[in-house]
Structures are given as C-alpha cells and as structure tokens.
PDB file of N, CA and C in Angstrom:
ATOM      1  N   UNK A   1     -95.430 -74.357-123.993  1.00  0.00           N
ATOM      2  CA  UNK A   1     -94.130 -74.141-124.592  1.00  0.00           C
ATOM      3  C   UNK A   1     -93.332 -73.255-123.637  1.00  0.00           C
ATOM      4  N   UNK A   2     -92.047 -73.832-123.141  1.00  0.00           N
ATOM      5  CA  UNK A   2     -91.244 -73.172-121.953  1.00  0.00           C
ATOM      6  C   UNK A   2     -90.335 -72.115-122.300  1.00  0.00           C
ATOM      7  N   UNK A   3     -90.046 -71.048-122.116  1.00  0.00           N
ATOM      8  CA  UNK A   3     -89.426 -70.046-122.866  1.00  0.00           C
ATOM      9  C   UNK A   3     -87.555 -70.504-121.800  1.00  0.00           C
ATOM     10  N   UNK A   4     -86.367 -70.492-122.239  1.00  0.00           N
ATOM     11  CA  UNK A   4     -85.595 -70.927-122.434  1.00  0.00           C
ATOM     12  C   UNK A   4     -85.233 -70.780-120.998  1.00  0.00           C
ATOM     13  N   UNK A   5     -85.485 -69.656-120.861  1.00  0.00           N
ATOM     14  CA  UNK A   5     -85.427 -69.373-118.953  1.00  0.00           C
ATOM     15  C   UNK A   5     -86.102 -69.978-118.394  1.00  0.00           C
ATOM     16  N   UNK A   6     -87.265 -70.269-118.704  1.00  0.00           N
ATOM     17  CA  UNK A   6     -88.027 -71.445-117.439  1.00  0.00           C
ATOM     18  C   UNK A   6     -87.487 -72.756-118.159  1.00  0.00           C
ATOM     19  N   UNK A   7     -86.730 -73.014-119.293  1.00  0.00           N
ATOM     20  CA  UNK A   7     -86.360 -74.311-118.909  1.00  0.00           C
ATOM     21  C   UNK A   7     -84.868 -74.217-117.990  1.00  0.00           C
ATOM     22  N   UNK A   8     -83.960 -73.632-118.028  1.00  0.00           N
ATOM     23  CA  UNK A   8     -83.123 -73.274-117.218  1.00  0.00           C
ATOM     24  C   UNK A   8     -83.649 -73.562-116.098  1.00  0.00           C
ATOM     25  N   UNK A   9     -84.822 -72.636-115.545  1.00  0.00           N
ATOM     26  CA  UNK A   9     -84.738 -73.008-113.719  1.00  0.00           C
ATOM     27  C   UNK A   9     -85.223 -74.170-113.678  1.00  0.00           C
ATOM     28  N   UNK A  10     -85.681 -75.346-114.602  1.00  0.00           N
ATOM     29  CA  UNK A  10     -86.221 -76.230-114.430  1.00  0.00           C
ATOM     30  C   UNK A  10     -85.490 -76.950-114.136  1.00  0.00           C
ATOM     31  N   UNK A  11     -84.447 -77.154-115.693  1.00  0.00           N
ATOM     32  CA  UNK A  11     -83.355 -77.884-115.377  1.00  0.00           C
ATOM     33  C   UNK A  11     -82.127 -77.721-114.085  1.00  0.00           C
ATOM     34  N   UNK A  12     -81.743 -76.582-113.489  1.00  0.00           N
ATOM     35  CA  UNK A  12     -81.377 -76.016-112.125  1.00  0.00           C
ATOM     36  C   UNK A  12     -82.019 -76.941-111.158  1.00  0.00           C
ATOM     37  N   UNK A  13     -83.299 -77.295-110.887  1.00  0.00           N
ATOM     38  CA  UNK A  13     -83.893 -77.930-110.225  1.00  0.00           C
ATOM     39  C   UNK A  13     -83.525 -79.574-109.771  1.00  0.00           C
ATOM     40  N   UNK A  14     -83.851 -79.376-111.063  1.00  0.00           N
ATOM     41  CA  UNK A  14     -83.716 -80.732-110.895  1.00  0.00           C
ATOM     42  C   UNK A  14     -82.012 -81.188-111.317  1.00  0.00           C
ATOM     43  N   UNK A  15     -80.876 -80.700-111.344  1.00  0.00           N
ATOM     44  CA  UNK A  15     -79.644 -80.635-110.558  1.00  0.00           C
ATOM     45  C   UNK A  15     -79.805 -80.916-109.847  1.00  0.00           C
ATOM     46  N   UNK A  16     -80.397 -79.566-108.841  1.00  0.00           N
ATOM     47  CA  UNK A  16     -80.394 -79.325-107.320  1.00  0.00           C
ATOM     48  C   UNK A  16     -81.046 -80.608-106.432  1.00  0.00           C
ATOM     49  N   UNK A  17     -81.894 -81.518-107.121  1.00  0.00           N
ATOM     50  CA  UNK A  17     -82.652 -82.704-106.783  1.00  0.00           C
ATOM     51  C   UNK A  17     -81.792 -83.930-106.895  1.00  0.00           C
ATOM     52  N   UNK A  18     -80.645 -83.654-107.915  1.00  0.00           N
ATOM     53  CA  UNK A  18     -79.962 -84.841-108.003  1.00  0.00           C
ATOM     54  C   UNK A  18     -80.654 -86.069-108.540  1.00  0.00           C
ATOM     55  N   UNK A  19     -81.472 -85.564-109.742  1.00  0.00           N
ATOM     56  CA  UNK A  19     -82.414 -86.775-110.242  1.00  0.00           C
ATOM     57  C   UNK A  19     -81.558 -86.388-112.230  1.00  0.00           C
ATOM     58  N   UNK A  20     -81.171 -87.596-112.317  1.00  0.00           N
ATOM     59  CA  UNK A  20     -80.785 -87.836-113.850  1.00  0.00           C
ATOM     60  C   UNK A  20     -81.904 -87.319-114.870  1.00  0.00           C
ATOM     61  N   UNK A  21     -81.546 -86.635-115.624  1.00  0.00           N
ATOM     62  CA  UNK A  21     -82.850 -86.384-116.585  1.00  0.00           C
ATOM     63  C   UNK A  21     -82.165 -86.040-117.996  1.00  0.00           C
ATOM     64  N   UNK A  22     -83.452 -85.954-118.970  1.00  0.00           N
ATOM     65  CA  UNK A  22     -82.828 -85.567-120.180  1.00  0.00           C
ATOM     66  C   UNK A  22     -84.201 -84.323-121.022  1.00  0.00           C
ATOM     67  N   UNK A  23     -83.336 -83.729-122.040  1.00  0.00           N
ATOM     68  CA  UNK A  23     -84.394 -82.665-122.089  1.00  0.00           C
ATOM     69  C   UNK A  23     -84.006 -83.064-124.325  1.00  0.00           C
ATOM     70  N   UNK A  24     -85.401 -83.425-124.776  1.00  0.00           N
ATOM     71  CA  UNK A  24     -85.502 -83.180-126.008  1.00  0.00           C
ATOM     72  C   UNK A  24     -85.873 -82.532-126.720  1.00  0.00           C
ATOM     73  N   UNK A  25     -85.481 -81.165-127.830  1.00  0.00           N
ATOM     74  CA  UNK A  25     -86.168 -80.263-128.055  1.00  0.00           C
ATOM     75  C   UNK A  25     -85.973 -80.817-129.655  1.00  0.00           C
ATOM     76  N   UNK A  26     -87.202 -80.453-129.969  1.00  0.00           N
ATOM     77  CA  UNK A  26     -87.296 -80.450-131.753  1.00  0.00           C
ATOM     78  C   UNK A  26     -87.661 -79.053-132.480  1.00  0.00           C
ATOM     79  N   UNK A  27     -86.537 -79.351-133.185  1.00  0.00           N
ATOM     80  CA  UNK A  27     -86.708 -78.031-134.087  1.00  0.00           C
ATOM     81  C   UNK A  27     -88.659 -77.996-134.948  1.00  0.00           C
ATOM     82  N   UNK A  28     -88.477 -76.761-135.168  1.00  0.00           N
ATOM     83  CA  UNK A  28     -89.945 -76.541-136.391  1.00  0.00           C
ATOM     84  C   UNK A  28     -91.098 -77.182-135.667  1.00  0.00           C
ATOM     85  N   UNK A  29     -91.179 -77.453-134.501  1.00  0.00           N
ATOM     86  CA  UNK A  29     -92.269 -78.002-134.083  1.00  0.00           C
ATOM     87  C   UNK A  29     -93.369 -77.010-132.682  1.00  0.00           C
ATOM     88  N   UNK A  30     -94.574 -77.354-132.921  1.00  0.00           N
ATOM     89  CA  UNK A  30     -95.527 -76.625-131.898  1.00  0.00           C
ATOM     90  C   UNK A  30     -95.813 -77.671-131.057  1.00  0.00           C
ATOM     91  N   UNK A  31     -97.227 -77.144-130.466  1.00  0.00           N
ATOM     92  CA  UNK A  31     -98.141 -78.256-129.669  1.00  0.00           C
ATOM     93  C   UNK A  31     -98.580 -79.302-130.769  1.00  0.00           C
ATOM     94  N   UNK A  32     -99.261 -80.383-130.403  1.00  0.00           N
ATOM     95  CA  UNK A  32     -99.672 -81.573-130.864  1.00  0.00           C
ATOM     96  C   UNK A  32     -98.988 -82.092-132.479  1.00  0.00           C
ATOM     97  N   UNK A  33     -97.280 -81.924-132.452  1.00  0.00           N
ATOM     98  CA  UNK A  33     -96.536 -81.972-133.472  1.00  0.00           C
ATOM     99  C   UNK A  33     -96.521 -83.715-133.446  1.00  0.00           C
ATOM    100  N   UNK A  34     -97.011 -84.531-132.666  1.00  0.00           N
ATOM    101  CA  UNK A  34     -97.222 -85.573-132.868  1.00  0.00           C
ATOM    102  C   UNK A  34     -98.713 -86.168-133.175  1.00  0.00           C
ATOM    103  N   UNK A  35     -99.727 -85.562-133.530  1.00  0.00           N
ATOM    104  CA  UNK A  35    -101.032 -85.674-133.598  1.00  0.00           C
ATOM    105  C   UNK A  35    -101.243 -85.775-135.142  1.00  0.00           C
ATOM    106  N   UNK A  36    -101.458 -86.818-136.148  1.00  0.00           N
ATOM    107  CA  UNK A  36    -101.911 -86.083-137.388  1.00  0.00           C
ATOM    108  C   UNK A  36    -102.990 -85.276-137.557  1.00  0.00           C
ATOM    109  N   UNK A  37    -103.792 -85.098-136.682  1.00  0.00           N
ATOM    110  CA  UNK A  37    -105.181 -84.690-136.950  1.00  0.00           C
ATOM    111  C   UNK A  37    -104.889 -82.903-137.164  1.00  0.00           C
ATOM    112  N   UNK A  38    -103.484 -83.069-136.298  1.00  0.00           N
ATOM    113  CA  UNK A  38    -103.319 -81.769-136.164  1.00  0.00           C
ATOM    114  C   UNK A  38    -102.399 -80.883-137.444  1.00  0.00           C
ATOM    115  N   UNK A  39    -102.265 -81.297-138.378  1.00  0.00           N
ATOM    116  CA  UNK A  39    -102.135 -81.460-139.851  1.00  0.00           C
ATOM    117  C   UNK A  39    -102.878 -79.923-140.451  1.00  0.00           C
ATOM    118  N   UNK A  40    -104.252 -80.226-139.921  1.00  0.00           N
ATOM    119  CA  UNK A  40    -105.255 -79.214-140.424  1.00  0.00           C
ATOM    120  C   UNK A  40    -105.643 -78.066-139.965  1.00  0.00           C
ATOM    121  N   UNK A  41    -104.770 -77.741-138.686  1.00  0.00           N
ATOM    122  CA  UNK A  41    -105.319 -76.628-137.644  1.00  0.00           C
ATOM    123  C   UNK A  41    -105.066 -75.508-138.068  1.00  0.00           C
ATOM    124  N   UNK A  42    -106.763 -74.864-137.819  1.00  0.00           N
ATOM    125  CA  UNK A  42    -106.881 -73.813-138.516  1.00  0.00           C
ATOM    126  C   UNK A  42    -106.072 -72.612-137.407  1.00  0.00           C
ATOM    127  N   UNK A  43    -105.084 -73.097-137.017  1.00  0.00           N
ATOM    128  CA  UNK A  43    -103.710 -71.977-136.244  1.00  0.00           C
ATOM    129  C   UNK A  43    -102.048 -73.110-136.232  1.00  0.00           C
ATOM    130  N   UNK A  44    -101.991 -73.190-137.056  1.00  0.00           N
ATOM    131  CA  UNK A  44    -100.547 -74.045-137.029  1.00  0.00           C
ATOM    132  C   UNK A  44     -99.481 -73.182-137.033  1.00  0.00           C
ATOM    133  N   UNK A  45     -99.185 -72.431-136.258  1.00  0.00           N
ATOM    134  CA  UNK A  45     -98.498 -71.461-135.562  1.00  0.00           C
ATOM    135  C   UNK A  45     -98.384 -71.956-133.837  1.00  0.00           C
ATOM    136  N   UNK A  46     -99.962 -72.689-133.469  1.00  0.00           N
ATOM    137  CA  UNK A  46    -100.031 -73.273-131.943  1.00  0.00           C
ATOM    138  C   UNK A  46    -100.118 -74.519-132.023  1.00  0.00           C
ATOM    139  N   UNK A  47    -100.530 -75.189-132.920  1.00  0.00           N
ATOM    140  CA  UNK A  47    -100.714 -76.629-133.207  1.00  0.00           C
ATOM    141  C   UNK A  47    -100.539 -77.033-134.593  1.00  0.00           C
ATOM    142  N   UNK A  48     -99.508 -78.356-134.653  1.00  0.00           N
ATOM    143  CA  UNK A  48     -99.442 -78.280-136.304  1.00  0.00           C
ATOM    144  C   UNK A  48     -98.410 -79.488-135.968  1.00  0.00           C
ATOM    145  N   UNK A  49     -98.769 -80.921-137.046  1.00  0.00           N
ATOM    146  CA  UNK A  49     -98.337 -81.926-136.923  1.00  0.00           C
ATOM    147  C   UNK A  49     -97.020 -81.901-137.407  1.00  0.00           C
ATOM    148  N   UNK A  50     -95.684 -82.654-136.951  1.00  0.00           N
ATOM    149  CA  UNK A  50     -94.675 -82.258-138.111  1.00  0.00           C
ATOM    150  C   UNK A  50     -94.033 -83.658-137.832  1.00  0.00           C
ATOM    151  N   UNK A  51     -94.151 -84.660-138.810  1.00  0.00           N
ATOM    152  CA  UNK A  51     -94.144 -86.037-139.463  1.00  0.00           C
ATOM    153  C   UNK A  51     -93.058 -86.511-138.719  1.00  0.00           C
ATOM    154  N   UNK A  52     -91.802 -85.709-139.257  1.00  0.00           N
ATOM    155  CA  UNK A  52     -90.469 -86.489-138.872  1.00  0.00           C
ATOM    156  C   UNK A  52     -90.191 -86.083-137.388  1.00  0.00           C
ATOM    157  N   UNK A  53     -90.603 -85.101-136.547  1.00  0.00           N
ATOM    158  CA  UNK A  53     -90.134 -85.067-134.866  1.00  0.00           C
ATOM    159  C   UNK A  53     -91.167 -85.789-134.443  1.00  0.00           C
ATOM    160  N   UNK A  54     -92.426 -86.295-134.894  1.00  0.00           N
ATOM    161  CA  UNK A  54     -93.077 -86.702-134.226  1.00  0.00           C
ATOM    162  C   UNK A  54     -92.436 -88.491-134.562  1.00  0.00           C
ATOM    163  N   UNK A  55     -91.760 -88.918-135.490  1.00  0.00           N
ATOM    164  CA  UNK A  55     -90.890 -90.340-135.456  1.00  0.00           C
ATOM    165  C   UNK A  55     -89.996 -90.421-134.217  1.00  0.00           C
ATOM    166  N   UNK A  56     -88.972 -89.189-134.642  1.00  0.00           N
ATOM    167  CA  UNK A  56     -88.437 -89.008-133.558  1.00  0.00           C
ATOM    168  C   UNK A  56     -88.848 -88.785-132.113  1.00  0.00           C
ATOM    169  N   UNK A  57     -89.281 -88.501-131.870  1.00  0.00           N
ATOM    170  CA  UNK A  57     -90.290 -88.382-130.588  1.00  0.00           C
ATOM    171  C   UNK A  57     -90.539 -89.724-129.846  1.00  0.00           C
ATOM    172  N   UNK A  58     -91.300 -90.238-130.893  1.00  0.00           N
ATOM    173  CA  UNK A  58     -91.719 -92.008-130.924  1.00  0.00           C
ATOM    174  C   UNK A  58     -90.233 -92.896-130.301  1.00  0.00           C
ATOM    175  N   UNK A  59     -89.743 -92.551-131.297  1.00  0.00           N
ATOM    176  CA  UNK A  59     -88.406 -93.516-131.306  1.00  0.00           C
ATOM    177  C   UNK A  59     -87.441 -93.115-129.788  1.00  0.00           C
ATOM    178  N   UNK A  60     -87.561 -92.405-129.343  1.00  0.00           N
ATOM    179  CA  UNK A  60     -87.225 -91.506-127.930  1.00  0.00           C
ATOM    180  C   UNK A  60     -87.783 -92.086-126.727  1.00  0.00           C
ATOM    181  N   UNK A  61     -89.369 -91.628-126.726  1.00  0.00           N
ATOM    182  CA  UNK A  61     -90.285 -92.726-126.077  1.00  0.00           C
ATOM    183  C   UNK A  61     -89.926 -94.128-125.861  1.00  0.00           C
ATOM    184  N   UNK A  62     -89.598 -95.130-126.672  1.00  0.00           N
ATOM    185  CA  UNK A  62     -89.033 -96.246-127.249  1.00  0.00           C
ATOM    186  C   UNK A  62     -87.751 -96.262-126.157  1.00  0.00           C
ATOM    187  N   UNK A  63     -86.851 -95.573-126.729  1.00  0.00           N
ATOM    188  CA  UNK A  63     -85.786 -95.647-126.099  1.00  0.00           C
ATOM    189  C   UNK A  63     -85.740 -95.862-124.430  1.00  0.00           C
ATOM    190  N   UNK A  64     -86.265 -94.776-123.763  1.00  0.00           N
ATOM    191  CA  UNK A  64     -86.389 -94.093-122.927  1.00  0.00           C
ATOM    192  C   UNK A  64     -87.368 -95.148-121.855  1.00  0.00           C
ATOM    193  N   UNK A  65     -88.235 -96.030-122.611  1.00  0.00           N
ATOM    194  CA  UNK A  65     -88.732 -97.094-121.991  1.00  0.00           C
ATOM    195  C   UNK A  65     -88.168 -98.257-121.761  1.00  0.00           C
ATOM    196  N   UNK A  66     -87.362 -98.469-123.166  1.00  0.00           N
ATOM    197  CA  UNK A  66     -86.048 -99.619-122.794  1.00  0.00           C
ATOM    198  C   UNK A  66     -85.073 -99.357-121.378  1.00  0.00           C
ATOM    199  N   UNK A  67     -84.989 -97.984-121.528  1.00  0.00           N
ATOM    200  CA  UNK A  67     -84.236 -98.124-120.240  1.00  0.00           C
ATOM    201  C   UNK A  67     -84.347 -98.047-119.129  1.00  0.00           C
ATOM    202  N   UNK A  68     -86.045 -97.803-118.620  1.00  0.00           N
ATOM    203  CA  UNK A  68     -86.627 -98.234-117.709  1.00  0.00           C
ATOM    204  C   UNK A  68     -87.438 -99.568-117.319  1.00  0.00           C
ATOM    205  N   UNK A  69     -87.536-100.146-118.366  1.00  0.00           N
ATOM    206  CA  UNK A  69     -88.125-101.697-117.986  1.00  0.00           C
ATOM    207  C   UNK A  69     -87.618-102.169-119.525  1.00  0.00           C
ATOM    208  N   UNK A  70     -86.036-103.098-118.811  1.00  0.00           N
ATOM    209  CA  UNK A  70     -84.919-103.273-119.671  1.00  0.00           C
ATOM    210  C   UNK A  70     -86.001-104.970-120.309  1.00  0.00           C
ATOM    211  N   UNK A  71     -86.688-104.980-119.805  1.00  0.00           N
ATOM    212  CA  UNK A  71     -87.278-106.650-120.208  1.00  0.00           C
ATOM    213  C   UNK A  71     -88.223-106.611-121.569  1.00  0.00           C
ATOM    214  N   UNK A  72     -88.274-104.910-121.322  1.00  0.00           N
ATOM    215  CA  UNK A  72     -89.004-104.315-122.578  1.00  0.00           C
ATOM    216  C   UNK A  72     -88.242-105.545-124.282  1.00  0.00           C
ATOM    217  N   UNK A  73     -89.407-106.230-125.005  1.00  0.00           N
ATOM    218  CA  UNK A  73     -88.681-106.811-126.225  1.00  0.00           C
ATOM    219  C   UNK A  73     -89.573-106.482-127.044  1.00  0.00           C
ATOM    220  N   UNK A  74     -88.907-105.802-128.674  1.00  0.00           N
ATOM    221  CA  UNK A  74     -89.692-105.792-129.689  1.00  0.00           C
ATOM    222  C   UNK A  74     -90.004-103.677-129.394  1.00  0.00           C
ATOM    223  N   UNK A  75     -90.619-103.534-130.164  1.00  0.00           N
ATOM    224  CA  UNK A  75     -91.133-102.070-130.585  1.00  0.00           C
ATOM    225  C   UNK A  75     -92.664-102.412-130.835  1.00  0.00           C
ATOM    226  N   UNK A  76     -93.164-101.523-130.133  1.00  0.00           N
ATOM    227  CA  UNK A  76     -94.769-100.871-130.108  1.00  0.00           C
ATOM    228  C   UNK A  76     -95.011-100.616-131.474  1.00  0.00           C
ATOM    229  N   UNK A  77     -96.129 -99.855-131.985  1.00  0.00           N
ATOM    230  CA  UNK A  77     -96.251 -99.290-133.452  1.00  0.00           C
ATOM    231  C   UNK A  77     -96.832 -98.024-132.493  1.00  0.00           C
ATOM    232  N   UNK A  78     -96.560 -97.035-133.302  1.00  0.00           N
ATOM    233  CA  UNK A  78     -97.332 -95.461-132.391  1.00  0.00           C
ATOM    234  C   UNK A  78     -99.065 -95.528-132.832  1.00  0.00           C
TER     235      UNK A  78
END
C-alpha cells in the first residue's frame, strides 16, 4: 500500500517517461480486497475482501484489456 507521496513520485515518473497510464484507487479497501477467501482474515485491517471494488476492479481489468487487444469479444467471468 503506497503512501500518497510515493504515489506522486511514481506518477512524476512516469510523466517524465512519457508513457500513458492510469492510477485506480478504491475507497474502504486493503490487500487481497479482491480475494473472497480473504473475507475471514483474522487481521482485516491488512487483508479483507470488499465485494463491490473487487467488481469494480474486475470490470477495469476488462476494460483496460479491451483496449489493449481491441479483438478482445465477450467478457471473462472473474
């Protein structure tokens, strides 16, 4: 988890690289917020599943692949 300043110099960087990018942050969410297993962790403060960013997430992924291999047809299931 990047504290707001290292995403800054990150994003700086990669400016400075001149490479297109995009940065998605989800609210209420930890590590493995796309994992159900992670539902049960006995520290969900560091890990802890959270249903709807992890759709979103999915649906991002999705996206984000369409627009790299545009021949992409149809949707995966996660």
């Amino acid at each position: 988890m990047a504290t707001p300043e290292q995403r800054r110099v990150v994003q700086a960087g990669l400016d400075r690289a001149g490479i297109d990018w995009e940065l998605d942050l989800y609210s209420g969410t930890v590590h493995a917020f796309t994992s159900p297993n992670a539902a049960h962790s006995p520290e969900p403060e560091v890990f802890n599943y959270h249903p709807a960013n992890a759709g979103r997430a999915w649906n991002a992924t999705l996206r984000f692949l369409r627009e790299i291999f545009p021949e992409m047809s149809g949707t995966a299931s996660p």
